[in-house]
Protein backbone atom coordinates (compact mmCIF):
# COMPACT_ATOMS: atom_id res chain seq x y z
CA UNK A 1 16.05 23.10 64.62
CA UNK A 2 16.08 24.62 61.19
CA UNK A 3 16.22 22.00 58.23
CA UNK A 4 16.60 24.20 55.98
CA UNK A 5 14.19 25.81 52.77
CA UNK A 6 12.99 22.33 51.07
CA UNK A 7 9.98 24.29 49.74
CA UNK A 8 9.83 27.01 47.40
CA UNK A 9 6.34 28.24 46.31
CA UNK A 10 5.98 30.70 43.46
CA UNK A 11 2.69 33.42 43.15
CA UNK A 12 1.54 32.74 39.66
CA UNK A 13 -1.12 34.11 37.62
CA UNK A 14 -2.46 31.87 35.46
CA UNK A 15 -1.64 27.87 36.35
CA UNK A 16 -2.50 26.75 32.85
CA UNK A 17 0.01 28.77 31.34
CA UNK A 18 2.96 28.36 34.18
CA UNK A 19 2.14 24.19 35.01
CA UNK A 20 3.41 23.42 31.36
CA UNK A 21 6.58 25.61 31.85
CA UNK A 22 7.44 24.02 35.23
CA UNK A 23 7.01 20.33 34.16
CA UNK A 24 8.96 21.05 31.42
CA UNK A 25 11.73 22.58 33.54
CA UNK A 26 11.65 20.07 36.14
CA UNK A 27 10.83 16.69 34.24
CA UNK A 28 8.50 15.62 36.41
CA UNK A 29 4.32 15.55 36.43
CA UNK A 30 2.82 17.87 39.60
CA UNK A 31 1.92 15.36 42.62
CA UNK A 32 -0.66 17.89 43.41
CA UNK A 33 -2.60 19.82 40.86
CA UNK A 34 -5.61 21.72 42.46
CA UNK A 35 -7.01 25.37 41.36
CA UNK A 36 -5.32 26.52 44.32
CA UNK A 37 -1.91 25.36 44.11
CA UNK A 38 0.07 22.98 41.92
CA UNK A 39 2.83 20.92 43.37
CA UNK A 40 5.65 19.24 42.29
CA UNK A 41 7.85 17.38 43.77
CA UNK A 42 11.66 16.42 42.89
CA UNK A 43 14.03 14.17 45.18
CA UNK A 44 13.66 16.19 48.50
CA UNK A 45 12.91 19.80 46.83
CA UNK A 46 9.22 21.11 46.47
CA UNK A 47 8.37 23.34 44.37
CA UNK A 48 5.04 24.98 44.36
CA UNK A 49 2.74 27.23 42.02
CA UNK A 50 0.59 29.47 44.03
CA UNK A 51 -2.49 31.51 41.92
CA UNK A 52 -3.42 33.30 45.00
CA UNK A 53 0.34 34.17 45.77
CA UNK A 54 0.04 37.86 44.65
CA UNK A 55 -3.41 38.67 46.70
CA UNK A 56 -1.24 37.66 49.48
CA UNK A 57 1.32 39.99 49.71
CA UNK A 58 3.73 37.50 47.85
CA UNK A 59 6.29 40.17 45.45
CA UNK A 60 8.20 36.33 44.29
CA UNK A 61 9.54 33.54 45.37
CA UNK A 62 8.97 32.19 48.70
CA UNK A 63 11.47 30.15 50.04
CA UNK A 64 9.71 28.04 53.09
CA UNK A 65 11.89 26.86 55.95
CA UNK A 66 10.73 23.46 57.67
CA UNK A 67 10.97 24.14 61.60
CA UNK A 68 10.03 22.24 64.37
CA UNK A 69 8.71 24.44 65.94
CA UNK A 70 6.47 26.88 63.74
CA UNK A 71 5.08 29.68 66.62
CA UNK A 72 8.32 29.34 68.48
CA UNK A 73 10.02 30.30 65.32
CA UNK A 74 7.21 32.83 64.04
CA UNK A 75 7.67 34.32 67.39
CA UNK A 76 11.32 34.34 67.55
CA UNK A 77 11.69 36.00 63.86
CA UNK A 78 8.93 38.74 65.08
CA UNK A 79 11.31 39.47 67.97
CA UNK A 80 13.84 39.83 65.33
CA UNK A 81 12.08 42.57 63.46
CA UNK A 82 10.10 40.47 61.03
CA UNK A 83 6.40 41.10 60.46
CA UNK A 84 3.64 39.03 59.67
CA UNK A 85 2.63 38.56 56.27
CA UNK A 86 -0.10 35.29 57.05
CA UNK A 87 -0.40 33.80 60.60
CA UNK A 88 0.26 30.08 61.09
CA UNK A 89 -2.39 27.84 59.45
CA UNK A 90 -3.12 24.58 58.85
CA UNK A 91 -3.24 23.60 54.92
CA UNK A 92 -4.59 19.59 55.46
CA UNK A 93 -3.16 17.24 57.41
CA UNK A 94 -1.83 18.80 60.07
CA UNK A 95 0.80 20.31 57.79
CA UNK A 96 1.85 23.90 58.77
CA UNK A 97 2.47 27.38 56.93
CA UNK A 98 3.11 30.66 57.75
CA UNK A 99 5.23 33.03 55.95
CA UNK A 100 6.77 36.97 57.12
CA UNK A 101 8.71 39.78 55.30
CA UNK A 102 11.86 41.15 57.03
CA UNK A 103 12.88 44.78 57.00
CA UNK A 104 13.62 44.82 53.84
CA UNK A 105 10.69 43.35 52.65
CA UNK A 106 12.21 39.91 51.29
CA UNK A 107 9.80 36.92 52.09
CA UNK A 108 10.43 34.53 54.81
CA UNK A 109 8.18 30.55 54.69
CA UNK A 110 7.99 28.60 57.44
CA UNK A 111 6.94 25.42 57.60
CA UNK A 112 6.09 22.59 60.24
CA UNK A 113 5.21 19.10 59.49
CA UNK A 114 2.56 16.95 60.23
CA UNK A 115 3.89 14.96 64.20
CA UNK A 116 5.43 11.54 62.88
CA UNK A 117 6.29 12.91 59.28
């Protein structure tokens, strides 16, 4: 089952100058605020700020689907015609990512939480 995109990360390329705008925008101070991402978090929505976003193929937005099932799903979207953009990893605690482009090259998230979440 799909629950829909509750995550949408954003490539960035410089956090000190986009964190400000963000927390502005969304009225709320980043739960997570790392080099690597900054997160922020607002009722049930995620947003994220990603500085590594462009090195990986991300063009914009990403909006990230939660799934139960994340290689059942990468594997059914590949069947579909999607490609791989980054394989199914594990970013801490057993949390989930992977994302793909379809054929027109728009970017697909997925993402599968931690058992018991």
């Amino acid at each position: 089952m799909t629950a829909g995109p509750k995550t949408i990360v954003y490539p960035v390329k410089d956090l000190s100058l986009t964190k400000p705008l963000f927390t502005a925008l969304l009225g709320v101070e980043p739960y997570a605020d790392e080099p690597y991402y900054v997160g922020f978090r607002t009722e049930d929505q995620e947003i994220g700020l990603d500085p590594n976003g462009h090195a990986k193929g991300m063009t914009g937005p990403v909006p990230y689907w939660t799934v139960e099932d994340i290689k059942a799903t990468q594997a059914a979207l590949l069947g579909a015609g999607a490609e791989t953009l980054q394989d199914v990893q594990d970013v801490g605690g057993g949390k989930l990512i992977a994302s793909l482009k379809d054929a027109d090259g728009n970017l697909i998230g997925l993402i599968q939480e931690p058992a018991g979440s």
